[in-house]
N, C-alpha and C. Protein backbone atom coordinates (compact mmCIF):
# COMPACT_ATOMS: atom_id res chain seq x y z
N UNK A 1 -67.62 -28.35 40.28
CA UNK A 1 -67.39 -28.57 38.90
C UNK A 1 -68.66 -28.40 38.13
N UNK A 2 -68.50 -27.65 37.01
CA UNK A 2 -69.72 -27.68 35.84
C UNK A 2 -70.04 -29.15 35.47
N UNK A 3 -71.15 -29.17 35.22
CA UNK A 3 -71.93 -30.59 34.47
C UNK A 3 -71.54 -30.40 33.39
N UNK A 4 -70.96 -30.77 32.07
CA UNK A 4 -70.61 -30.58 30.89
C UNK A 4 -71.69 -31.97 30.53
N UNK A 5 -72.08 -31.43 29.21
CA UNK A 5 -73.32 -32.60 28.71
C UNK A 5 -72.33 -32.73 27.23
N UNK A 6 -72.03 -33.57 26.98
CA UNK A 6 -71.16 -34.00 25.97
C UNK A 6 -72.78 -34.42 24.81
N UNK A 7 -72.55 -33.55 23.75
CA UNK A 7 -73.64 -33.70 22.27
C UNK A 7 -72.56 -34.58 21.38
N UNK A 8 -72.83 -35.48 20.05
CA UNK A 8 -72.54 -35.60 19.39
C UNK A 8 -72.57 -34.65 18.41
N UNK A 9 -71.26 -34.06 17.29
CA UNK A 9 -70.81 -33.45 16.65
C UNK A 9 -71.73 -33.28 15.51
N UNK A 10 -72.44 -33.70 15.34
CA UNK A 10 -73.34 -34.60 14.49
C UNK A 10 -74.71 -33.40 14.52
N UNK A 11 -75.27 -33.32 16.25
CA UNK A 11 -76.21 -32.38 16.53
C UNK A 11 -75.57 -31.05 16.59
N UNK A 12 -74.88 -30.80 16.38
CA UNK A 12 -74.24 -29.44 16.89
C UNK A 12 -74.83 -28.41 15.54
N UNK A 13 -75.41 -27.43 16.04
CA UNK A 13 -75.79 -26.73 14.52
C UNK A 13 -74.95 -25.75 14.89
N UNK A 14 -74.70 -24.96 13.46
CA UNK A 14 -73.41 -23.98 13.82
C UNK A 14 -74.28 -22.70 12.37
N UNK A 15 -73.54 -21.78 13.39
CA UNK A 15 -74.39 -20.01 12.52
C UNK A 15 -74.30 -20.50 11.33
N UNK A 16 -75.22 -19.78 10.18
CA UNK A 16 -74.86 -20.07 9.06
C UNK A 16 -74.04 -18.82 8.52
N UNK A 17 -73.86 -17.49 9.23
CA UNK A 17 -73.08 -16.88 8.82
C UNK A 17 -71.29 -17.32 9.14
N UNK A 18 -71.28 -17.81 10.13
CA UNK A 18 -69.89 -18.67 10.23
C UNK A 18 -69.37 -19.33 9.66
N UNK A 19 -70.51 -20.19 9.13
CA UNK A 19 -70.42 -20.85 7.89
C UNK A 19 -70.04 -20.64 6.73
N UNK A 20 -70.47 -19.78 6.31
CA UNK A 20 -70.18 -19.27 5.17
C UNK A 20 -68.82 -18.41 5.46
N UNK A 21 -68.84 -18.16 5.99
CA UNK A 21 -67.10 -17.26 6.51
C UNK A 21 -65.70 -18.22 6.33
N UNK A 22 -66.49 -19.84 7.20
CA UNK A 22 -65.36 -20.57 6.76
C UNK A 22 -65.18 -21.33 5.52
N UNK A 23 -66.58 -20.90 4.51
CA UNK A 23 -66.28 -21.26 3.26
C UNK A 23 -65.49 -20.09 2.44
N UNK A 24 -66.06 -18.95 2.64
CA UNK A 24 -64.65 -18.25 2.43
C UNK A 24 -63.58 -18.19 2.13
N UNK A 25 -63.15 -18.73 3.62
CA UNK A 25 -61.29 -19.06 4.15
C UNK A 25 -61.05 -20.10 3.02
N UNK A 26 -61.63 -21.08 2.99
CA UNK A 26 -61.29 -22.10 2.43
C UNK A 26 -60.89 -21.75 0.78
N UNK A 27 -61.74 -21.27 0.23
CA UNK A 27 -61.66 -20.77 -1.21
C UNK A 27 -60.72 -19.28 -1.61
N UNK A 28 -60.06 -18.77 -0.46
CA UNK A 28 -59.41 -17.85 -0.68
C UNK A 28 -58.12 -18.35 0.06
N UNK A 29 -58.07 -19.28 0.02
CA UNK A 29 -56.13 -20.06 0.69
C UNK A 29 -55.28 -19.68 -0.67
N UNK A 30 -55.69 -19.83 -1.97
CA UNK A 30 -54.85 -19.68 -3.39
C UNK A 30 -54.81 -17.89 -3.31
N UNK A 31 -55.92 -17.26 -2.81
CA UNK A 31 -55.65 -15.62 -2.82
C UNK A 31 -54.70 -15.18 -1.95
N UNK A 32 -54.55 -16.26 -0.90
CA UNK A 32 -53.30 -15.44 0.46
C UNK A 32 -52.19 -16.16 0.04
N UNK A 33 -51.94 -16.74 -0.35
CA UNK A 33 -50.67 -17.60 -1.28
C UNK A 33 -50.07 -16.57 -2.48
N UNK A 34 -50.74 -15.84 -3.25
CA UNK A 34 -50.26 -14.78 -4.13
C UNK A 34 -50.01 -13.57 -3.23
N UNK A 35 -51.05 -13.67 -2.55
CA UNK A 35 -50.95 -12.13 -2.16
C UNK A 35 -49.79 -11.70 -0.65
N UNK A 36 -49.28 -12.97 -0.34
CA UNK A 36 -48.20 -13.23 0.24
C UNK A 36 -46.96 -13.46 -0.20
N UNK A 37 -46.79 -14.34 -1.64
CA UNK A 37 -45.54 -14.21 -2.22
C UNK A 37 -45.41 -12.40 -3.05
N UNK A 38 -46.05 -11.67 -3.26
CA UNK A 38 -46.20 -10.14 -3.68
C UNK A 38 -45.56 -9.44 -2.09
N UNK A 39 -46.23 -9.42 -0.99
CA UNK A 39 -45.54 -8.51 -0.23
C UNK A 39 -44.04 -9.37 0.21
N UNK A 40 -43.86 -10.20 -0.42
CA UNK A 40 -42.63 -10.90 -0.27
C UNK A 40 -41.26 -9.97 -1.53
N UNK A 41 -42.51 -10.11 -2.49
CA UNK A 41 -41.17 -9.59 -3.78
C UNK A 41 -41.28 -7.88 -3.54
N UNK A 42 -42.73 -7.37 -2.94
CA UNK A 42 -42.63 -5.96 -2.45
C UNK A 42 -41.59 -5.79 -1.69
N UNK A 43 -41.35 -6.33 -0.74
CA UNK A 43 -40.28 -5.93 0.54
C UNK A 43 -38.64 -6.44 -0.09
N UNK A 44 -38.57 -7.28 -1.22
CA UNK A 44 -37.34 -7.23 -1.91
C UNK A 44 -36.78 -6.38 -2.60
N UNK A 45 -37.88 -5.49 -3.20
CA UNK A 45 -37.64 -4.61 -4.10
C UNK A 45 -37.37 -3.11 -3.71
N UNK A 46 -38.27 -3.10 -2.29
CA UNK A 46 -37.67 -1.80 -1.65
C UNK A 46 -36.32 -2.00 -0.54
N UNK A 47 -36.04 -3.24 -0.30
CA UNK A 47 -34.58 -3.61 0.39
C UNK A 47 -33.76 -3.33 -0.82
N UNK A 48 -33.55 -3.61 -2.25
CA UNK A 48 -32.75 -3.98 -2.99
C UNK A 48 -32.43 -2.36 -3.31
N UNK A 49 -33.69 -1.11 -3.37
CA UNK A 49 -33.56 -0.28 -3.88
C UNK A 49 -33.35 0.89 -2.94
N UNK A 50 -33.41 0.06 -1.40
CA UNK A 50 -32.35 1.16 -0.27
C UNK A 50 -31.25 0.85 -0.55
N UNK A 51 -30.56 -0.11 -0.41
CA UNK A 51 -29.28 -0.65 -1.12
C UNK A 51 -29.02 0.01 -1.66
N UNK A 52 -29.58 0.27 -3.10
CA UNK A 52 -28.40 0.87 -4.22
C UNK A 52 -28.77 2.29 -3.75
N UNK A 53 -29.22 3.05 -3.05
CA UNK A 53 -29.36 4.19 -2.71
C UNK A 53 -28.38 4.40 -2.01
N UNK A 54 -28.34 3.82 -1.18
CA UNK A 54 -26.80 3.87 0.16
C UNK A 54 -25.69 3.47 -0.53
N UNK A 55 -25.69 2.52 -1.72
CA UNK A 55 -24.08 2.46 -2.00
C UNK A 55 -23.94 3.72 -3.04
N UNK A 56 -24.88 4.38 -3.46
CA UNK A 56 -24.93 5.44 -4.11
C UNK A 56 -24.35 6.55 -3.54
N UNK A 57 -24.66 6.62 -2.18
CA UNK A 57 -24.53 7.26 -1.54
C UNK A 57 -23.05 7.27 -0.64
N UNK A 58 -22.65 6.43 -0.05
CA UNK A 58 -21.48 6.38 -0.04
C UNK A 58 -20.44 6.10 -1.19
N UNK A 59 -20.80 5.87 -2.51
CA UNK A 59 -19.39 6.30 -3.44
C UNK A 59 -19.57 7.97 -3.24
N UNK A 60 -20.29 8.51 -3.27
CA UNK A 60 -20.07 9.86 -3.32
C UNK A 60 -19.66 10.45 -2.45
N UNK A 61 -19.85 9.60 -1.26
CA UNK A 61 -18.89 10.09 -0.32
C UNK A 61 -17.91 9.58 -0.49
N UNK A 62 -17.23 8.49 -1.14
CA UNK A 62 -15.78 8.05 -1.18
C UNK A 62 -15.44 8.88 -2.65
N UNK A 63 -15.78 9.36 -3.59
CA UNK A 63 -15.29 10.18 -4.07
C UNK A 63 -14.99 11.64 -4.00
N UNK A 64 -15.73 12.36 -2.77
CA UNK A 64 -15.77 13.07 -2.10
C UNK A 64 -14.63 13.45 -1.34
N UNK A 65 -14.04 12.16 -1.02
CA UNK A 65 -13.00 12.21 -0.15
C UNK A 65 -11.99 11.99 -0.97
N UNK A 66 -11.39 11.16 -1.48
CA UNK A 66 -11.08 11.32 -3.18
C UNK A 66 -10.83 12.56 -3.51
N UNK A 67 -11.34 13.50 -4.17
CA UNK A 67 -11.21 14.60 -4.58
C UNK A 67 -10.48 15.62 -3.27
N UNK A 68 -10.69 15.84 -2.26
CA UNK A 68 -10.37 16.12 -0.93
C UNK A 68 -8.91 15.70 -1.07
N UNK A 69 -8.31 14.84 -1.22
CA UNK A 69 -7.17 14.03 -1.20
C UNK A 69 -6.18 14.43 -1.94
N UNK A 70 -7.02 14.43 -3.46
CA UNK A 70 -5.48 15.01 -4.92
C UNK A 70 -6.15 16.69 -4.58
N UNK A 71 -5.13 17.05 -4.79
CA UNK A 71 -5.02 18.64 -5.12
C UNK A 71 -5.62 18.69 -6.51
N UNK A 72 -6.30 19.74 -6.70
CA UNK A 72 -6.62 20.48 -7.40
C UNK A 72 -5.39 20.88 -8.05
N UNK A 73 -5.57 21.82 -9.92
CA UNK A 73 -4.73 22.24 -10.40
C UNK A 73 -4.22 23.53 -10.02
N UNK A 74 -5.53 23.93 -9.92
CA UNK A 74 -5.15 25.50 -9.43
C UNK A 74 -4.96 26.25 -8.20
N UNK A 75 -4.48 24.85 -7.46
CA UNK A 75 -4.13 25.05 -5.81
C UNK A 75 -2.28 24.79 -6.22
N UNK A 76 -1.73 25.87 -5.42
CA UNK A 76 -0.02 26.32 -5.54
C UNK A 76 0.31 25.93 -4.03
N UNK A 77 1.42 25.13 -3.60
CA UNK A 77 1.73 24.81 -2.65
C UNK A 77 2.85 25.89 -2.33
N UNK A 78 2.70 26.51 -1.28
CA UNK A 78 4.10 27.43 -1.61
C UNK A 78 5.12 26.82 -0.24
N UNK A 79 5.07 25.16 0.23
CA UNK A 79 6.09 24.89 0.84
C UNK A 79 6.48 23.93 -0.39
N UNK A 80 7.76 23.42 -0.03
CA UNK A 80 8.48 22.57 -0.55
C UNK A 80 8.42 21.06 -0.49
N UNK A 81 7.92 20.62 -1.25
CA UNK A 81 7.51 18.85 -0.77
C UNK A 81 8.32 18.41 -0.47
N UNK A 82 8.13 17.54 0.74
CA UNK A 82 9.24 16.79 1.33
C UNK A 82 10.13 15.73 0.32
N UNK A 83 11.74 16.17 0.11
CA UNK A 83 11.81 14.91 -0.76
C UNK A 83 11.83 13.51 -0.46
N UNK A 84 11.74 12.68 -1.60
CA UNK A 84 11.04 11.47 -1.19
C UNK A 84 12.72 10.70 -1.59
N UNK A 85 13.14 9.91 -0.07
CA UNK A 85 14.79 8.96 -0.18
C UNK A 85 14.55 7.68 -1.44
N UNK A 86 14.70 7.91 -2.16
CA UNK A 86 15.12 6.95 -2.88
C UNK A 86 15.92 6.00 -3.08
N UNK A 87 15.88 4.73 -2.90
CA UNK A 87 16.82 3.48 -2.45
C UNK A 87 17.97 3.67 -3.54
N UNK A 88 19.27 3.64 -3.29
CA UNK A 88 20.19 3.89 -4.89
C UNK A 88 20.50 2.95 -4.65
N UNK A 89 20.67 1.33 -5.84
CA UNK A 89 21.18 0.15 -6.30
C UNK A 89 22.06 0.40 -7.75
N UNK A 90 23.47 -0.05 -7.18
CA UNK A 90 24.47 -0.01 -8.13
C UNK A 90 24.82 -1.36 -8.85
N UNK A 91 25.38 -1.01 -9.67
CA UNK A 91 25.43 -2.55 -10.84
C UNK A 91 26.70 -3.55 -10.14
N UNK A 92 26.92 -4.38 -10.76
CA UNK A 92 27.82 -4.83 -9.60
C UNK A 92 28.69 -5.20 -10.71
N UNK A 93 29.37 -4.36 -11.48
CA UNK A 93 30.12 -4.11 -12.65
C UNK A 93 31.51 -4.25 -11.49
N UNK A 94 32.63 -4.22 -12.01
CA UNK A 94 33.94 -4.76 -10.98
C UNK A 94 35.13 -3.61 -12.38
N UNK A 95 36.12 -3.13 -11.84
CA UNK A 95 37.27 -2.85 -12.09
C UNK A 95 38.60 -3.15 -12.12
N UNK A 96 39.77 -3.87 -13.01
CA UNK A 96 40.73 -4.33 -12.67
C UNK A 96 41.66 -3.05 -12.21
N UNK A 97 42.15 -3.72 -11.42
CA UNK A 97 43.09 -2.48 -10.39
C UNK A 97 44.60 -2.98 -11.55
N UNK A 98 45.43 -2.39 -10.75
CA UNK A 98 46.91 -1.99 -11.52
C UNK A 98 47.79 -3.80 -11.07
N UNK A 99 47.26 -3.99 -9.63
CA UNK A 99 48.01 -4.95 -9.01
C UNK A 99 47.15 -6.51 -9.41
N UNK A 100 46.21 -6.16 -10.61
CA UNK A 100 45.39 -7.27 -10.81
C UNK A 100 44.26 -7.92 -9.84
N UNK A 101 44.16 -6.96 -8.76
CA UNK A 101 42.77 -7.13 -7.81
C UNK A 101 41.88 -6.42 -8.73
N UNK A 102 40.24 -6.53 -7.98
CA UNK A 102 39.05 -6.15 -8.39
C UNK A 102 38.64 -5.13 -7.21
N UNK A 103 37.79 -4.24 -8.14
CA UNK A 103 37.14 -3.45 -6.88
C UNK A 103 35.90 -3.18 -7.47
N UNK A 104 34.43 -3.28 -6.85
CA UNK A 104 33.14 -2.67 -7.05
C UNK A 104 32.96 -1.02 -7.06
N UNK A 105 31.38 -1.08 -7.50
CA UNK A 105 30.81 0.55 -7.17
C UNK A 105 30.65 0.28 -5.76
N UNK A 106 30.67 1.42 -5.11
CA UNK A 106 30.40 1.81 -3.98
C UNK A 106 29.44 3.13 -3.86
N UNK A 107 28.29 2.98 -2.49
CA UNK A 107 27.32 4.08 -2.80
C UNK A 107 28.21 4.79 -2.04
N UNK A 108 27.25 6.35 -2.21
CA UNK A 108 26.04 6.46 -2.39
C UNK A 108 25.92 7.20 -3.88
N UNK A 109 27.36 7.26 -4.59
CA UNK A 109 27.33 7.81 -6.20
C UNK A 109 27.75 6.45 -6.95
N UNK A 110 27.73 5.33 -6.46
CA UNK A 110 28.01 4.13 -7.48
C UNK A 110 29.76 4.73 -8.32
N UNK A 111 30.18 5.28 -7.70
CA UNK A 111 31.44 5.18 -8.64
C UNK A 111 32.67 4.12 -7.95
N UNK A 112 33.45 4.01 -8.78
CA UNK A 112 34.62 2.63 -8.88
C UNK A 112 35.27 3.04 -7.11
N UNK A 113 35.40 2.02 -6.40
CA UNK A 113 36.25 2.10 -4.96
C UNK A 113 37.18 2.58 -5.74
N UNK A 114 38.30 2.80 -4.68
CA UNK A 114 39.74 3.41 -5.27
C UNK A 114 40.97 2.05 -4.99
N UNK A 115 41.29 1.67 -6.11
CA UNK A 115 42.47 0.60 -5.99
C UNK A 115 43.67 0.98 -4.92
N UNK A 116 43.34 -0.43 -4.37
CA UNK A 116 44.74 -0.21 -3.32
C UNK A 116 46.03 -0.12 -3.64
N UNK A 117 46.64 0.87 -3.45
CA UNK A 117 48.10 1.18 -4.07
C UNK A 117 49.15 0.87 -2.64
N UNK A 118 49.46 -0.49 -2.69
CA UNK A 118 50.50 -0.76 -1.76
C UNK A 118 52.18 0.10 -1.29
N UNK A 119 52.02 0.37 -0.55
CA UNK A 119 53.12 0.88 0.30
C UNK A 119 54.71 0.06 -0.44
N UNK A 120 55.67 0.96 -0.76
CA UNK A 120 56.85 0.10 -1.32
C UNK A 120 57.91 -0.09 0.12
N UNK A 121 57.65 -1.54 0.58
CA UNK A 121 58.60 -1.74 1.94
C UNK A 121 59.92 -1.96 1.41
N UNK A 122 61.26 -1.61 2.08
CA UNK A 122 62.38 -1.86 2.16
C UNK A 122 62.78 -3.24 1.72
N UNK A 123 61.89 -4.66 2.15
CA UNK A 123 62.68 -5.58 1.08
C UNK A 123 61.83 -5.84 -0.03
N UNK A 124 61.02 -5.37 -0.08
CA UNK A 124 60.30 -5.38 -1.75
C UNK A 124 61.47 -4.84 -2.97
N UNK A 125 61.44 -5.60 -4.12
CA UNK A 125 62.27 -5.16 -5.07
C UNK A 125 61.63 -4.75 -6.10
N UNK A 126 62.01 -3.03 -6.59
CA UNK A 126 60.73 -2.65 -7.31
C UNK A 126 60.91 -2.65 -8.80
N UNK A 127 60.03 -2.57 -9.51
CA UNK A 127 59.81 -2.58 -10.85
C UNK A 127 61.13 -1.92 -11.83
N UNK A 128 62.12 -2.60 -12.51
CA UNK A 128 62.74 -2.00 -13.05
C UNK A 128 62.36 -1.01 -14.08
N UNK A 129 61.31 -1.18 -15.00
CA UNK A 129 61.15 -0.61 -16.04
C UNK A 129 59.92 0.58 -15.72
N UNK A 130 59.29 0.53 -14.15
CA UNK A 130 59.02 1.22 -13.63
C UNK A 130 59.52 2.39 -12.95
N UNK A 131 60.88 2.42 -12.75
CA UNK A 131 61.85 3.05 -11.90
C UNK A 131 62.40 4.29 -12.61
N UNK A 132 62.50 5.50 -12.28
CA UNK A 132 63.18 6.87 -13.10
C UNK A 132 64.83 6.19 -13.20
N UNK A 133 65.94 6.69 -14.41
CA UNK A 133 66.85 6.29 -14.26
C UNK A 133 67.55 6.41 -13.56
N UNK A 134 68.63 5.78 -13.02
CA UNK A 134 69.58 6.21 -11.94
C UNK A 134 70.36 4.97 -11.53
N UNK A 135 70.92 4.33 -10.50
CA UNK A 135 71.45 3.46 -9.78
C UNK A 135 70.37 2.76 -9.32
N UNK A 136 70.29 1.28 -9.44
CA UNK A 136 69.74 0.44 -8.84
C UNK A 136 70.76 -0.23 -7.37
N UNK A 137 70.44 -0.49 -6.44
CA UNK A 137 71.67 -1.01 -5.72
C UNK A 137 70.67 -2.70 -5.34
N UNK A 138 71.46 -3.57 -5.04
CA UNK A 138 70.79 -4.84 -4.71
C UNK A 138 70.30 -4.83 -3.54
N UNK A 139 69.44 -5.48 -2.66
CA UNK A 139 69.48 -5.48 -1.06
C UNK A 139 69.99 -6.33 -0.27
N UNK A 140 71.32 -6.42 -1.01
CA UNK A 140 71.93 -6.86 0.22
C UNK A 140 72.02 -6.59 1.86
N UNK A 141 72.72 -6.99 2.50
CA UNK A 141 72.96 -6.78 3.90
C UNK A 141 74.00 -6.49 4.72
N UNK A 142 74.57 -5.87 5.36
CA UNK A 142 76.25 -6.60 6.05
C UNK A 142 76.02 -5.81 7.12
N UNK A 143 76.43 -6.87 8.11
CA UNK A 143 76.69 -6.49 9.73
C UNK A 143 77.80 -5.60 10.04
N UNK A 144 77.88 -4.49 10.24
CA UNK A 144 78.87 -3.25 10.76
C UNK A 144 79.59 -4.34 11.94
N UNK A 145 80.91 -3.64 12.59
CA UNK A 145 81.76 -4.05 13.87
C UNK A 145 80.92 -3.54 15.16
N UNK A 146 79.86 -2.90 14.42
CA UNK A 146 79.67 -2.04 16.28
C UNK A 146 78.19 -2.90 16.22
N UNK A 147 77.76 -3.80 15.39
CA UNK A 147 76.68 -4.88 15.43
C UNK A 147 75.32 -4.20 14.85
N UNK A 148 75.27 -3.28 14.77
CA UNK A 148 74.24 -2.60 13.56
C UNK A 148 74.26 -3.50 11.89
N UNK A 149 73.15 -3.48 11.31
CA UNK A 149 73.30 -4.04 9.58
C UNK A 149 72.92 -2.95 8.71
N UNK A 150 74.12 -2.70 8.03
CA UNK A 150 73.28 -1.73 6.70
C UNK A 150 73.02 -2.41 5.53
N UNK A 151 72.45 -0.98 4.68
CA UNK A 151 72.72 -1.68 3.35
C UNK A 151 73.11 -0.46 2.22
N UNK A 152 73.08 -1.32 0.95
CA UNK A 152 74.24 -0.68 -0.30
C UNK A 152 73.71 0.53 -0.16
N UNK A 153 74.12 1.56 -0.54
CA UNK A 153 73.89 3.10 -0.69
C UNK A 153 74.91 4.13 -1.43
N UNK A 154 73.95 4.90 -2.16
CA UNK A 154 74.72 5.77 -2.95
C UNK A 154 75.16 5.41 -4.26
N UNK A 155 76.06 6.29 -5.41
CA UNK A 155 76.05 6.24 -6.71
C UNK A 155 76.45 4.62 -7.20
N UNK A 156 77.49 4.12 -5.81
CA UNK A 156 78.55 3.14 -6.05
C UNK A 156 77.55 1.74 -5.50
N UNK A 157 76.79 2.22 -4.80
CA UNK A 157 76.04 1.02 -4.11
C UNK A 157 77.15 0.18 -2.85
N UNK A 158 77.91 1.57 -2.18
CA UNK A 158 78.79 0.74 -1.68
C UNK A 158 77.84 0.13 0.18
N UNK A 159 78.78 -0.34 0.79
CA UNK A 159 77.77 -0.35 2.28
C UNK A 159 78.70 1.03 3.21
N UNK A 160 77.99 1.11 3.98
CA UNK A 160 78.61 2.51 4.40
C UNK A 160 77.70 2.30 6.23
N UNK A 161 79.20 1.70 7.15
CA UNK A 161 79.18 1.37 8.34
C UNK A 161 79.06 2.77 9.12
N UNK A 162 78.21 2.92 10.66
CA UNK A 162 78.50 3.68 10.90
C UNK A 162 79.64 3.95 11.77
N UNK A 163 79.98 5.44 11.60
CA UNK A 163 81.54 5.71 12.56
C UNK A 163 81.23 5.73 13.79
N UNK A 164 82.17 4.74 14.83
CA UNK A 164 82.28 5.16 15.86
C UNK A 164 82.78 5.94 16.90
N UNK A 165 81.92 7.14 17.09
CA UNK A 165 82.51 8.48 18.04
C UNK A 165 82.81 7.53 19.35
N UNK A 166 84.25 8.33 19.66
CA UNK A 166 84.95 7.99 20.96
C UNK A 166 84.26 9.35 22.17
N UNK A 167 84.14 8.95 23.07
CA UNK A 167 83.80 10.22 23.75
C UNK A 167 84.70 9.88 25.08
């Protein structure tokens, strides 16, 4: 191990050019304090002003592409644009039918459904003042001998059984 001779701080003489170096430091702490908040607002000002260079730079490329996108006027398409389906919504307006039902539009031209015009069955009794002129007969009924049922028929509205062939 080295002998280390421990001096009081006191005897220690120190360069006088050192000295003066660290009087220096001392009196220029307020010069590195400015001259540190400066390359602080330097390096803001060239971040802030790559920035607007690059967003400069990409609108022009997004208008770039943009323009790329709409046609021009004096560009002629010589296919046919695809047509575009259009949803068709009809009013929901209603029609009285003849028999006093309702009927809606229906797509895909929104015009009136077609009223149901009921079938005239055999015991339905139909519209007198509806009817061409002629003989009305009633609907009655009557059981024939050979067990068949007719009914009224003809000018007289008579019943008219059928004949039984002998064979």
């Amino acid at each position: 191990m080295e002998n280390r001779i421990e001096q009081p701080l006191e005897n220690l003489k120190i360069d006088p050019t050192l000295e003066q170096q660290l009087e220096l430091g001392k009196n220029n702490q307020p010069f590195n304090k400015i001259l540190i908040g400066l390359l602080i607002v330097l390096v803001l000002i060239v971040v802030g002003f790559g920035g607007y260079i690059l967003g400069l730079s990409r609108s022009s490329q997004a208008n770039e592409i943009v323009d790329q996108l709409e046609p021009s006027p004096s560009v002629s398409l010589s296919a046919s644009p695809t047509p575009i389906e259009e949803e068709v919504v009809c009013t929901y307006e209603t029609k009285e039918c003849p028999d006093g039902s309702y009927v809606g539009r229906m797509l895909p031209d929104c015009e009136f459904e077609e009223c149901f015009v009921p079938e005239l069955r055999f015991n339905e009794v139909p519209d007198p003042n509806q009817m061409e002129e002629g003989v009305v007969c009633t609907l009655d009924a009557l059981e024939c001998p050979d067990g068949s049922y007719v009914g009224r028929t003809g000018s007289n509205c008579e019943f008219v059984c059928p004949i039984k062939s002998e064979n």
